[in-house]
Protein backbone atom coordinates (compact mmCIF):
# COMPACT_ATOMS: atom_id res chain seq x y z
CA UNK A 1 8.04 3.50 22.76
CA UNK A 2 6.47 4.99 19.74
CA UNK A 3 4.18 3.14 16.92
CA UNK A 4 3.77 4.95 13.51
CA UNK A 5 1.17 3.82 12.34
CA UNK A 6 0.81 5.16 8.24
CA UNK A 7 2.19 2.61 5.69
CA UNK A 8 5.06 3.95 3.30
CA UNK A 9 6.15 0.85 2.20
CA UNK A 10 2.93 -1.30 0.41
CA UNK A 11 4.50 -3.70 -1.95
CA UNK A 12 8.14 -2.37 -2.26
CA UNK A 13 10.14 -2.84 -4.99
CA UNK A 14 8.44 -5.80 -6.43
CA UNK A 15 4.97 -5.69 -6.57
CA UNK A 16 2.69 -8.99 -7.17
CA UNK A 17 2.01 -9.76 -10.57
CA UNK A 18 -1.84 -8.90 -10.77
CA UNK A 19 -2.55 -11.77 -12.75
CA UNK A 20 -5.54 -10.19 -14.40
CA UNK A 21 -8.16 -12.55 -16.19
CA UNK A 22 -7.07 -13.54 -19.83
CA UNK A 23 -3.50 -11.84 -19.18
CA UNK A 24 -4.97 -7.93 -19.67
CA UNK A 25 -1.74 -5.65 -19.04
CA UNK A 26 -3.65 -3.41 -17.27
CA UNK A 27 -7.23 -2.88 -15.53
CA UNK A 28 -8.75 0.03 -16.57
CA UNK A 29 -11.56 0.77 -13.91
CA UNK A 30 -14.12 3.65 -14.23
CA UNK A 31 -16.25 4.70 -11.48
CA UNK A 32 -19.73 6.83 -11.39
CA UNK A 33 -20.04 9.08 -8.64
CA UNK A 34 -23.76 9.88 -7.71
CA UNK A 35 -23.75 12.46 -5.50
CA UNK A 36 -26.68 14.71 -6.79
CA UNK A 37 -29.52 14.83 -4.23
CA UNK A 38 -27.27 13.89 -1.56
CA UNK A 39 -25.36 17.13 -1.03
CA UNK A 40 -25.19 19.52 1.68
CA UNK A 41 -28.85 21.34 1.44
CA UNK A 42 -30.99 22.98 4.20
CA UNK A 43 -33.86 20.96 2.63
CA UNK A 44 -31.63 17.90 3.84
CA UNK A 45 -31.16 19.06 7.33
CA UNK A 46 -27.33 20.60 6.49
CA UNK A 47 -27.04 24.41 8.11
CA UNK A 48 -25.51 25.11 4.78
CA UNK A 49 -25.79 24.72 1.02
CA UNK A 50 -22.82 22.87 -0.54
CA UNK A 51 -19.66 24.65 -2.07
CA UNK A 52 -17.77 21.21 -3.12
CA UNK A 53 -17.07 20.00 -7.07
CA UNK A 54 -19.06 22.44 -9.21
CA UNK A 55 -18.49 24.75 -11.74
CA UNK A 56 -19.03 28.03 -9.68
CA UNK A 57 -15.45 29.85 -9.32
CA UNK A 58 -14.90 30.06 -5.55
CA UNK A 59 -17.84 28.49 -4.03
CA UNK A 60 -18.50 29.06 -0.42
CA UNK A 61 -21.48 27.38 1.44
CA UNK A 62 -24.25 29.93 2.22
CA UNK A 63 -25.21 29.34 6.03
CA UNK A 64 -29.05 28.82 6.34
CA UNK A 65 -29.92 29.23 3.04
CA UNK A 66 -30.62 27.49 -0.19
CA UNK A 67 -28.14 27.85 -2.82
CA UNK A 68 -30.08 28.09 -6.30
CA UNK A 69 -27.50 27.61 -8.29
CA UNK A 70 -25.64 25.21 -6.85
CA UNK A 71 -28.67 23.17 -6.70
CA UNK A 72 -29.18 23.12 -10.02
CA UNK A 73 -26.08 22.43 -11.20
CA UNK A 74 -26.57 18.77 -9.50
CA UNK A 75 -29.64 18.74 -10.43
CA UNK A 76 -27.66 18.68 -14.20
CA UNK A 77 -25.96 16.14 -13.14
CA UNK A 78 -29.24 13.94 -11.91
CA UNK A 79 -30.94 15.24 -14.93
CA UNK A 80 -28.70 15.32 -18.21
CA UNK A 81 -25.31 14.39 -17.41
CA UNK A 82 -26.31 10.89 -15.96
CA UNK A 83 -28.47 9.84 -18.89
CA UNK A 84 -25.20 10.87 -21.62
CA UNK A 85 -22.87 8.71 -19.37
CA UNK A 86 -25.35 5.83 -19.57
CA UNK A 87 -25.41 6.06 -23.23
CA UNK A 88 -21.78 6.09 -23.53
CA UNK A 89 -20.83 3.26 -21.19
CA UNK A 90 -23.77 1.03 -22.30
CA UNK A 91 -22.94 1.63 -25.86
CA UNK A 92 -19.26 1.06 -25.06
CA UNK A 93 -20.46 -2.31 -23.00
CA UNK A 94 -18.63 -0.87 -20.36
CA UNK A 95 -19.35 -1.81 -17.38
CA UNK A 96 -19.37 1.07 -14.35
CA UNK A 97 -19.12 0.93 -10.47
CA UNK A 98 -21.28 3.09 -8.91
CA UNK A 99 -20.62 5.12 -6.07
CA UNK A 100 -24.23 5.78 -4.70
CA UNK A 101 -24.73 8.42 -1.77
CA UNK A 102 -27.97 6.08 0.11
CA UNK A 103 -30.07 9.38 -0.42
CA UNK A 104 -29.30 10.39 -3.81
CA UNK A 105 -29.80 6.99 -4.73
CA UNK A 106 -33.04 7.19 -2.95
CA UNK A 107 -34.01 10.46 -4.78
CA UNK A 108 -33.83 9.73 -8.27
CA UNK A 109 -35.11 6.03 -8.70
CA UNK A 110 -35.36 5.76 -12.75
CA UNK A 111 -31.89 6.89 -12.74
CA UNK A 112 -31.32 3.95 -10.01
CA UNK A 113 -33.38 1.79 -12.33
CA UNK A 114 -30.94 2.26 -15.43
CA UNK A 115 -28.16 0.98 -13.19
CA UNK A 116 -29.35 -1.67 -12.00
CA UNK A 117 -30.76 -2.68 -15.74
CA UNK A 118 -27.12 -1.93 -16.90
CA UNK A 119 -25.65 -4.14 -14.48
CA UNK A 120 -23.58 -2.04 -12.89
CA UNK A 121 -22.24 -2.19 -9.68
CA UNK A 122 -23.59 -0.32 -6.80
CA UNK A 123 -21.64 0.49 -4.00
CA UNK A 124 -21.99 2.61 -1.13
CA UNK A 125 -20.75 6.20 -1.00
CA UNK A 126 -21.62 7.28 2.46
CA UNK A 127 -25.75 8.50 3.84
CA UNK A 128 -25.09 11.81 2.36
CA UNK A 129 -22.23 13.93 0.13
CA UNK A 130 -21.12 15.81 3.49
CA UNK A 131 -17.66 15.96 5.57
CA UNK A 132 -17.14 13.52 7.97
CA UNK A 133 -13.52 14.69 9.09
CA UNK A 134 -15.24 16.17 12.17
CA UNK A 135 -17.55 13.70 13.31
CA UNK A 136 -17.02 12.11 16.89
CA UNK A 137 -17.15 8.37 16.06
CA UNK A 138 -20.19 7.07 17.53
CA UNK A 139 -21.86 9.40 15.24
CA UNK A 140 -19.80 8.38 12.13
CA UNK A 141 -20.55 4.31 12.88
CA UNK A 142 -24.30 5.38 12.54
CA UNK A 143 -23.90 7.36 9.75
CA UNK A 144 -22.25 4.40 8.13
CA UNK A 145 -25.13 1.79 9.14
CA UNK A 146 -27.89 4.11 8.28
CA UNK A 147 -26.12 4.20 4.71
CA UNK A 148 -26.07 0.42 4.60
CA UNK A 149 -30.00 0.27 5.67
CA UNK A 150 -31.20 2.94 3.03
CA UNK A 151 -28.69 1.65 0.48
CA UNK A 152 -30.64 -1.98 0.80
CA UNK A 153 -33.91 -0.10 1.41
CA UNK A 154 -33.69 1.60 -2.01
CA UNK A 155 -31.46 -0.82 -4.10
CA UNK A 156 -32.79 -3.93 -2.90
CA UNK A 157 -29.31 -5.40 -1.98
CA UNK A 158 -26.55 -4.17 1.04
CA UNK A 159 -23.89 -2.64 -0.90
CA UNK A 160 -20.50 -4.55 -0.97
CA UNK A 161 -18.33 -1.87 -1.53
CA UNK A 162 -17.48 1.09 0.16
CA UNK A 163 -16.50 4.70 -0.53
CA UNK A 164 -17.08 7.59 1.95
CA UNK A 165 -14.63 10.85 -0.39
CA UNK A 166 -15.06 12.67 2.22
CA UNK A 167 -14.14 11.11 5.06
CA UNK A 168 -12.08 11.13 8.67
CA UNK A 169 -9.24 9.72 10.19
CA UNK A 170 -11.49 6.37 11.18
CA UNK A 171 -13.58 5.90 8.25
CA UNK A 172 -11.57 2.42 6.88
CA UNK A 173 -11.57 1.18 10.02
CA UNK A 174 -14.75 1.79 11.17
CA UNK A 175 -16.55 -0.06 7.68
CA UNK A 176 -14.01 -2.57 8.01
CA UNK A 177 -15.50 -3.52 11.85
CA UNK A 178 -18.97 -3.31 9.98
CA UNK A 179 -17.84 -6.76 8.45
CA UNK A 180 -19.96 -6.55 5.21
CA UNK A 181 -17.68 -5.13 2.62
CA UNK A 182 -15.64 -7.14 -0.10
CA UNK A 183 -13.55 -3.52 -0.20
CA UNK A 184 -13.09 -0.85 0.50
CA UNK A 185 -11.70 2.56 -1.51
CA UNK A 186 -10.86 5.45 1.00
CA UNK A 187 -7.25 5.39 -0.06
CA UNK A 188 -5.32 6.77 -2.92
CA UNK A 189 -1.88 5.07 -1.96
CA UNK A 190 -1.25 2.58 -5.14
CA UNK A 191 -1.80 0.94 -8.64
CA UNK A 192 -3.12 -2.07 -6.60
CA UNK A 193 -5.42 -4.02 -4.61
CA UNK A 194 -4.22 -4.73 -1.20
CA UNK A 195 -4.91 -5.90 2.27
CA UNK A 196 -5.52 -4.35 5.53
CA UNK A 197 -5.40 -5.50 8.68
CA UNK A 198 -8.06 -4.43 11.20
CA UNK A 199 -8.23 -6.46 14.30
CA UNK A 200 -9.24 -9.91 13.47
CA UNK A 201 -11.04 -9.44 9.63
CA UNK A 202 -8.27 -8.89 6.27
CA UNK A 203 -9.85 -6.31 4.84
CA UNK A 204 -9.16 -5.83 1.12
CA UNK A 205 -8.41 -1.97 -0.24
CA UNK A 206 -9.40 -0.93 -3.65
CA UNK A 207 -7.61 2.31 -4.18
CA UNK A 208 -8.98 4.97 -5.85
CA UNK A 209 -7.95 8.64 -7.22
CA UNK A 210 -7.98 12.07 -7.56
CA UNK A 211 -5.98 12.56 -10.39
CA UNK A 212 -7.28 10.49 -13.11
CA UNK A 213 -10.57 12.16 -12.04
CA UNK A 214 -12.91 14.93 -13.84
CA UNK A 215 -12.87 16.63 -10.17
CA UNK A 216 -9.76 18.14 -12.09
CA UNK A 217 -12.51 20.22 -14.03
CA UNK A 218 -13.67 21.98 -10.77
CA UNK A 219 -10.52 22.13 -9.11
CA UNK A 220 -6.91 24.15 -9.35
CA UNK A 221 -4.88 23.14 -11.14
CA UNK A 222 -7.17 21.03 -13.42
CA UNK A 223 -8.68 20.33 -16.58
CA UNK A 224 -10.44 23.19 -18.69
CA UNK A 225 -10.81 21.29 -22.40
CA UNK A 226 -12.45 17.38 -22.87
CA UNK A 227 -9.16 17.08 -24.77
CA UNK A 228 -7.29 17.67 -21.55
CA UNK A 229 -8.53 14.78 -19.66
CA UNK A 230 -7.96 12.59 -22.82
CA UNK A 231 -4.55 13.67 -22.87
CA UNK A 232 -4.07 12.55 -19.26
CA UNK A 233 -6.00 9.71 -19.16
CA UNK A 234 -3.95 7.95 -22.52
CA UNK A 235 -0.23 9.25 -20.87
CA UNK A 236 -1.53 7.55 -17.85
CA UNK A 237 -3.08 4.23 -19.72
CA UNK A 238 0.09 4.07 -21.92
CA UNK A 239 2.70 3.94 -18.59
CA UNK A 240 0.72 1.29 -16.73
CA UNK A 241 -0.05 -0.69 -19.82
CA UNK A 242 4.26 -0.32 -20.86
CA UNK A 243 4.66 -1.82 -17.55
CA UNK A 244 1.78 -4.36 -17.79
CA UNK A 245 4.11 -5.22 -21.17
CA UNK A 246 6.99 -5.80 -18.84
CA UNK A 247 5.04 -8.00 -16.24
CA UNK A 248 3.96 -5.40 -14.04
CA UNK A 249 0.22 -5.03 -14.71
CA UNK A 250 -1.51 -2.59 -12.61
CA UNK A 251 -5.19 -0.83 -12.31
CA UNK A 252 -6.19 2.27 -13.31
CA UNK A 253 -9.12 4.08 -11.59
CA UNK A 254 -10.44 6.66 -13.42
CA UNK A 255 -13.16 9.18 -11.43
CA UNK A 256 -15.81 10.62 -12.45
CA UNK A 257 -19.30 12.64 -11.80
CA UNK A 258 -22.76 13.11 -13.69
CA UNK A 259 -22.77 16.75 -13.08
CA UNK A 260 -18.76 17.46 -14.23
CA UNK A 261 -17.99 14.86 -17.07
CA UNK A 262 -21.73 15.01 -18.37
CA UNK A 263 -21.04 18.47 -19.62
CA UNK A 264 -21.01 17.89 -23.33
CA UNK A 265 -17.90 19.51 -23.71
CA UNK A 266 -16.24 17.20 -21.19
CA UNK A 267 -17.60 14.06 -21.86
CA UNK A 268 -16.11 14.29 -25.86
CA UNK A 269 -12.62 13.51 -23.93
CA UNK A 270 -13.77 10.27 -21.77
CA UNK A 271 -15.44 9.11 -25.49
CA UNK A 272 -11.95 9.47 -27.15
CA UNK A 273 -10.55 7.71 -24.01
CA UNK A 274 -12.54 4.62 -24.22
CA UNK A 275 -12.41 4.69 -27.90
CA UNK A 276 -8.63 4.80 -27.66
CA UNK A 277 -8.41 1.78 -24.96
CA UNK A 278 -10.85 -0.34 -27.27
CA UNK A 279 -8.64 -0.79 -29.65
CA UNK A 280 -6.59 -3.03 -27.55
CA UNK A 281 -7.29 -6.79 -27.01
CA UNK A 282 -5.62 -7.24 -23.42
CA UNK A 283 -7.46 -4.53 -21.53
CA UNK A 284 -9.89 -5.66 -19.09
CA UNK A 285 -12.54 -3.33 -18.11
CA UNK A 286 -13.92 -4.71 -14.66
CA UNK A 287 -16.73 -3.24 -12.13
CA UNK A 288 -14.89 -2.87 -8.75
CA UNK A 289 -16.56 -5.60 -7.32
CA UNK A 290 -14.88 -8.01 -10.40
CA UNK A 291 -11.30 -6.75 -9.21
CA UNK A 292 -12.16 -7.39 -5.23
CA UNK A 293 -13.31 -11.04 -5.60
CA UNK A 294 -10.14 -11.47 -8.40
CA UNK A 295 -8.03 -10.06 -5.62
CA UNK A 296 -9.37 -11.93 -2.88
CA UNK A 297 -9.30 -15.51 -5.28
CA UNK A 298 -5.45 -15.15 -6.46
CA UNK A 299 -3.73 -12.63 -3.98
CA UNK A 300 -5.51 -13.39 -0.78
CA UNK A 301 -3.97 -12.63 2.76
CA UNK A 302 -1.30 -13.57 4.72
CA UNK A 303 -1.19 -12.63 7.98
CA UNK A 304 2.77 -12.98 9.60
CA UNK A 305 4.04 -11.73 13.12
CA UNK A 306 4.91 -8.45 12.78
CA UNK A 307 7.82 -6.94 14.62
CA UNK A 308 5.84 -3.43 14.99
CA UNK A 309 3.25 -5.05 16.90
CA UNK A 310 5.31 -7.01 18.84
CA UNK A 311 5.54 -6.58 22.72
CA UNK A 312 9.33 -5.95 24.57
CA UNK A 313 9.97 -9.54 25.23
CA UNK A 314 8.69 -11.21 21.86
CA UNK A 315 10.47 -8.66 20.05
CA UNK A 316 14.20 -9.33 22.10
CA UNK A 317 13.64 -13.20 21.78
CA UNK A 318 12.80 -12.88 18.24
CA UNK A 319 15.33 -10.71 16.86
CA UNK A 320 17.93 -10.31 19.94
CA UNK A 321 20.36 -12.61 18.01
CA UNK A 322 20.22 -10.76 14.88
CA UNK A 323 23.68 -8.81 16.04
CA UNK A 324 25.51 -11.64 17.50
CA UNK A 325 24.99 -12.13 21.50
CA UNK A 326 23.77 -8.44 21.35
CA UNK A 327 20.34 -8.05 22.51
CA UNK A 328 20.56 -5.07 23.85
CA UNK A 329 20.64 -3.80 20.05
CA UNK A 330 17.16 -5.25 19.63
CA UNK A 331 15.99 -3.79 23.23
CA UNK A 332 17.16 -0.42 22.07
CA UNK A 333 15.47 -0.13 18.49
CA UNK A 334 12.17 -1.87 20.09
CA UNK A 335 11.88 2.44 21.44
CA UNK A 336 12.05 3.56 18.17
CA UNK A 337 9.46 4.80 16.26
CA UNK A 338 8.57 1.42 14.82
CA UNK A 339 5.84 1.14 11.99
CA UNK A 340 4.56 -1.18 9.04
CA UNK A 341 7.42 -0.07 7.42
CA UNK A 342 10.15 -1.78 9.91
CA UNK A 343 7.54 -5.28 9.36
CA UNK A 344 9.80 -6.33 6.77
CA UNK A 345 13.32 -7.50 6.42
CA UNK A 346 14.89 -4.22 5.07
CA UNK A 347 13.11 -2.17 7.67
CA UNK A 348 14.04 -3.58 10.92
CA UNK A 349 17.35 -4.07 9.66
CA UNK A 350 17.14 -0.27 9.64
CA UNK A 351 16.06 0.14 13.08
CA UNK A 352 18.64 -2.41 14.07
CA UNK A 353 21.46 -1.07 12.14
CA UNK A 354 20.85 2.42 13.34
CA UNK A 355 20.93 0.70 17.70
CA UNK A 356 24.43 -0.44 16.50
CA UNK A 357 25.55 2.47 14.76
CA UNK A 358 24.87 4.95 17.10
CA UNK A 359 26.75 3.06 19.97
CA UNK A 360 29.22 3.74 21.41
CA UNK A 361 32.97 1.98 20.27
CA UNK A 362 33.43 -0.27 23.09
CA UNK A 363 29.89 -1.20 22.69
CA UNK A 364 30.55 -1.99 18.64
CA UNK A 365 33.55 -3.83 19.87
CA UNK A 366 31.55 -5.84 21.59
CA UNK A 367 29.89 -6.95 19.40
CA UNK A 368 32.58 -7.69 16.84
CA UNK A 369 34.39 -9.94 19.76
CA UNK A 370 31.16 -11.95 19.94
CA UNK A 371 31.53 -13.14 17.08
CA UNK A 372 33.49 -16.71 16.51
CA UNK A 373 36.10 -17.27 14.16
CA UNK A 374 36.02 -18.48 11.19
CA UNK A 375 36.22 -22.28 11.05
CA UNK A 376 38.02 -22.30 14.62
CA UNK A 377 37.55 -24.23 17.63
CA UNK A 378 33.68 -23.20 18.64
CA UNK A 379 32.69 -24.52 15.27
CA UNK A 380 34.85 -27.96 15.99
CA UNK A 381 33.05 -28.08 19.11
CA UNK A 382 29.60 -27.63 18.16
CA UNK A 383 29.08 -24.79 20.44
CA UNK A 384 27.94 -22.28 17.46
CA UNK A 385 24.87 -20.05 17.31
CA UNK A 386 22.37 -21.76 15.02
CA UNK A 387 22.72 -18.51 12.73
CA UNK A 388 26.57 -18.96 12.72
CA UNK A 389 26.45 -22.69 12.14
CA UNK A 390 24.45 -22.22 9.00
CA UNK A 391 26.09 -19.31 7.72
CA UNK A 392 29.34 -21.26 7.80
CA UNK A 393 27.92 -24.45 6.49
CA UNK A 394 26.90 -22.64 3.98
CA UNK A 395 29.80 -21.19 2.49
CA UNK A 396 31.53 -24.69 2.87
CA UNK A 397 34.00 -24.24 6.28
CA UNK A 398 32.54 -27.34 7.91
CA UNK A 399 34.50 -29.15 5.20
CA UNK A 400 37.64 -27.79 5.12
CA UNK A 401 40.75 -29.99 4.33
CA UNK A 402 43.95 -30.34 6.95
CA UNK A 403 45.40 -27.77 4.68
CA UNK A 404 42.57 -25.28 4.72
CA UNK A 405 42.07 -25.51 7.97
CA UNK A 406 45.48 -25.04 9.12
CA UNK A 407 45.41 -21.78 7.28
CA UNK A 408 42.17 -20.36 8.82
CA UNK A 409 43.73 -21.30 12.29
CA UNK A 410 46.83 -19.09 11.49
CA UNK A 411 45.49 -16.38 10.47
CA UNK A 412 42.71 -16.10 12.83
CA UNK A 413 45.23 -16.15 15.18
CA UNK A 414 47.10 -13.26 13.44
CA UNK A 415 44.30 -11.26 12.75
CA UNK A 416 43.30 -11.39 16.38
CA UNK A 417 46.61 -10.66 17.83
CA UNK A 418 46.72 -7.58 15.20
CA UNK A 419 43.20 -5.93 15.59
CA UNK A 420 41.63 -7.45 19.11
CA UNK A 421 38.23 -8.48 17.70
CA UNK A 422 37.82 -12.28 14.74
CA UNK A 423 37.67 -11.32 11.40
CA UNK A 424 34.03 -11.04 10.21
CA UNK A 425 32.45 -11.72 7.07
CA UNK A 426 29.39 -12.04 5.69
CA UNK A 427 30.04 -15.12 4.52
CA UNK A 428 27.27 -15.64 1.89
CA UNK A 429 28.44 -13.47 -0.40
CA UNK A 430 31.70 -15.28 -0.84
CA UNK A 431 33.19 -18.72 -1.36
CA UNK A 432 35.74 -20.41 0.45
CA UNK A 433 38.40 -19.44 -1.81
CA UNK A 434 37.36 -16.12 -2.00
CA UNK A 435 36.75 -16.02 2.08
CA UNK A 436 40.04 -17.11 2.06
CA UNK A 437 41.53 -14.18 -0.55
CA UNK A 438 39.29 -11.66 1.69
CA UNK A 439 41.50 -12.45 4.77
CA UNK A 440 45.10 -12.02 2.75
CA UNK A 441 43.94 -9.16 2.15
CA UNK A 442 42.31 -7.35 4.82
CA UNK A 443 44.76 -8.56 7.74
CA UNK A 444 47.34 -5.44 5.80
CA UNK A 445 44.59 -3.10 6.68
CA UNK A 446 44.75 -0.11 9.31
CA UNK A 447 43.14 -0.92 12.84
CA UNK A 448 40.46 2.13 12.12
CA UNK A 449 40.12 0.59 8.50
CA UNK A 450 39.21 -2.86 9.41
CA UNK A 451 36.89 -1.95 12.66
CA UNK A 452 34.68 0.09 10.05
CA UNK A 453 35.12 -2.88 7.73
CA UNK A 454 33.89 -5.56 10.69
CA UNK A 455 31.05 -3.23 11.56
CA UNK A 456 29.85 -3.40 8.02
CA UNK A 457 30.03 -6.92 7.79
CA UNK A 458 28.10 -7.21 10.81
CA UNK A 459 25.50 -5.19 9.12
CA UNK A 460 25.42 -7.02 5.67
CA UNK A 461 25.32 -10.63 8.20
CA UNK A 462 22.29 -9.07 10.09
CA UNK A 463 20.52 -8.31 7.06
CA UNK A 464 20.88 -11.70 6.04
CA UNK A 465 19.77 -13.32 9.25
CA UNK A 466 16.54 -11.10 9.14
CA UNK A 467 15.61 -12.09 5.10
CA UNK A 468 15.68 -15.59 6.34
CA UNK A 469 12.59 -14.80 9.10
CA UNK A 470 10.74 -11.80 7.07
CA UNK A 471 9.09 -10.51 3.75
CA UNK A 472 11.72 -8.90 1.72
């Protein structure tokens, strides 16, 4: 047995309608990163100087050393950049989420000061701007509550949110067993809000991005003009806010950093941007924070039992009866590599459909002989499956008249004789007439034709069975 343990399924087809306060198509989110003060430096303890997001071509760390220009193109971003983005956004009255490295924040305190003043959210962006990919975990889960201390040290409050960047294979779980945060953003897998499940506490993820993100100004392929970035931004703001239109509203994250979009050349591209979206009455402009306690008030969590976290025996007595009196299907796909994915009705149908398929033909046949007839003497008797019993209430055969029945009890009896195994149907996409037309017409068929037919009606019954016990 094999788990898989990544989630490529999130909402599906039919995501939630966000509901967003006051009916705003879209959420357009923008988020600060302050990272200057907090980067790699030998002054900070790092055995290099940093070589991540700046506008030196092919940056490498320098081992031991201090990095003069590097360090002063954060120090920009500290100095200049920060205090243009304040202007903007406060003359906007746009409100901004922070993402505060603990030390930065605790190295420039006016700039600190101005957020707070602003009312902006602060949340947590890790102790220090370093990788974390490599860290053994013990040393990461300190990292993470030294953050939290200096974070309330400096701002006066724990943070509430949480975004490492650069981060490691155990970074969402391990701030999610912290317990503290409303959400947390170390993903980039959606348009929206959604919920994680880490042991016993829901934890809510905020995603964020990389694309709609000035990183795109220090990175390949990326952004080289202010009127570049507009240009993405609005195609991007115009898609989600078509499909807000059409009662899909989504959230857009949009990145950014003091010492990249501060750049007066830059920044003239994020002005036309929020000039552009202000001339719209249903946008909402949230903090973070404002979308995690929306999320958490209208879409919060519901936990189900989940057939990838099932054990052997819950797994067979829960879906053994999916294929008719076949649970040896269900004891076959519960060794398949079984994953979020396979927790809803489509995707173990999937892993159960692909048990049946790949058996062998007396095994199929088997299966098709377990199931009753239509209307015949099991279903007189009372001696259905509670599946069965529905499924042929349903479609009206438990009310047949002396007529009706006489005729599904002659050609059951033909069809048997012809082909060896009851005619099947999935009976909920017919009627009884049409049941009844179905038969006329499928007792002419081949023997070859109509055991491929059968199987796919066993198919299209077990998907059924399994929408009636899991999220579509």
């Amino acid at each position: 047995m094999t788990r898989y343990p990544r989630d490529m399924i999130g909402y599906g087809a039919t995501p939630p309608n966000a509901q967003w306060p006051g009916g705003a198509k879209v959420a357009v989110q923008f988020v600060l990163n302050f990272e200057e003060g907090g980067e790699n430096n030998v002054l900070h303890g790092d055995a290099a100087s940093e070589a991540f997001l700046s506008d030196i071509p092919g940056a490498a760390p320098w081992q031991g050393q201090r990095h003069w220009n590097m360090e002063s193109i954060y120090e920009y971003g500290a100095r200049a950049g920060f205090w243009r983005l304040h202007r903007l956004f406060t003359g906007a009255d746009v409100p901004v989420t922070i993402y505060g490295v603990a030390t930065a924040l605790a190295r420039c305190p006016d700039q600190l000061a101005a957020m707070k003043s602003a009312d902006w959210e602060i949340a947590s962006h890790g102790l220090k701007w370093v990788e974390h990919k490599d860290m053994a975990q013990d040393e990461e889960r300190a990292a993470i509550a030294e953050a939290i201390r200096l974070h309330t040290e400096v701002v006066g409050t724990r943070p509430t949110g949480w975004y490492t960047g650069r981060c490691s294979a155990n970074t969402v779980r391990l701030v999610s067993e912290e317990g503290g945060f409303d959400y947390i953003s170390d993903t980039y897998d959606d348009d929206l809000p959604h919920w994680r499940e880490e042991g016993e506490r829901d934890q809510l993820i905020i995603p964020y991005t990389l694309e709609a993100n000035d990183m795109r100004f220090a990175t390949a392929p990326g952004y080289t003009t202010g009127e570049q970035f507009f240009s993405y931004l609005k195609d991007a703001f115009d898609v989600l806010y078509a499909e807000g239109e059409a009662g899909a509203a989504k959230m857009m994250s949009i990145g950014l950093h003091c010492r990249l979009i501060g750049r007066p050349g830059k920044i003239a591209g994020l002005k036309r941007f929020i000039d552009y979206i202000q001339g719209f009455d249903d946008v909402w402009c949230p903090r973070r924070i404002d979308v995690a306690k929306h999320w958490a008030a209208t879409h919060p969590h519901q936990r189900f039992e989940r057939p990838s976290q099932m054990d052997l025996q819950t797994f067979v007595d829960k879906y053994g009866s999916i294929f008719e009196h076949s649970p040896w299907i269900a004891e076959r796909a519960f060794e398949l590599e079984l994953g979020p994915a396979h927790d809803t009705a489509g995707g173990l149908h999937n892993a159960l459909a692909r048990m049946f398929r790949s058996a062998s033909a007396d095994e199929r046949l088997g299966v098709l002989t377990a199931h009753p007839d239509l209307a015949g003497k099991l279903a007189a008797a009372g001696r259905l499956t509670a599946e069965s019993t529905g499924e042929q209430a349903a479609a009206g055969l438990d009310l047949l008249t002396d007529d009706e029945r006489t005729s599904f009890t002659r050609l059951n009896g033909q069809y048997v004789e012809r082909y060896g195994f009851p005619f099947i149907i999935a009976v909920r996409d017919y009627d009884k007439a049409s049941i009844l037309a179905a038969f006329h017409t499928r007792i002419n068929n081949s023997r070859e034709q109509e055991f491929s037919e059968a199987c796919k009606q066993v198919e299209r019954i077990a998907e059924f069975r399994l929408r009636d016990i899991l999220p579509s």
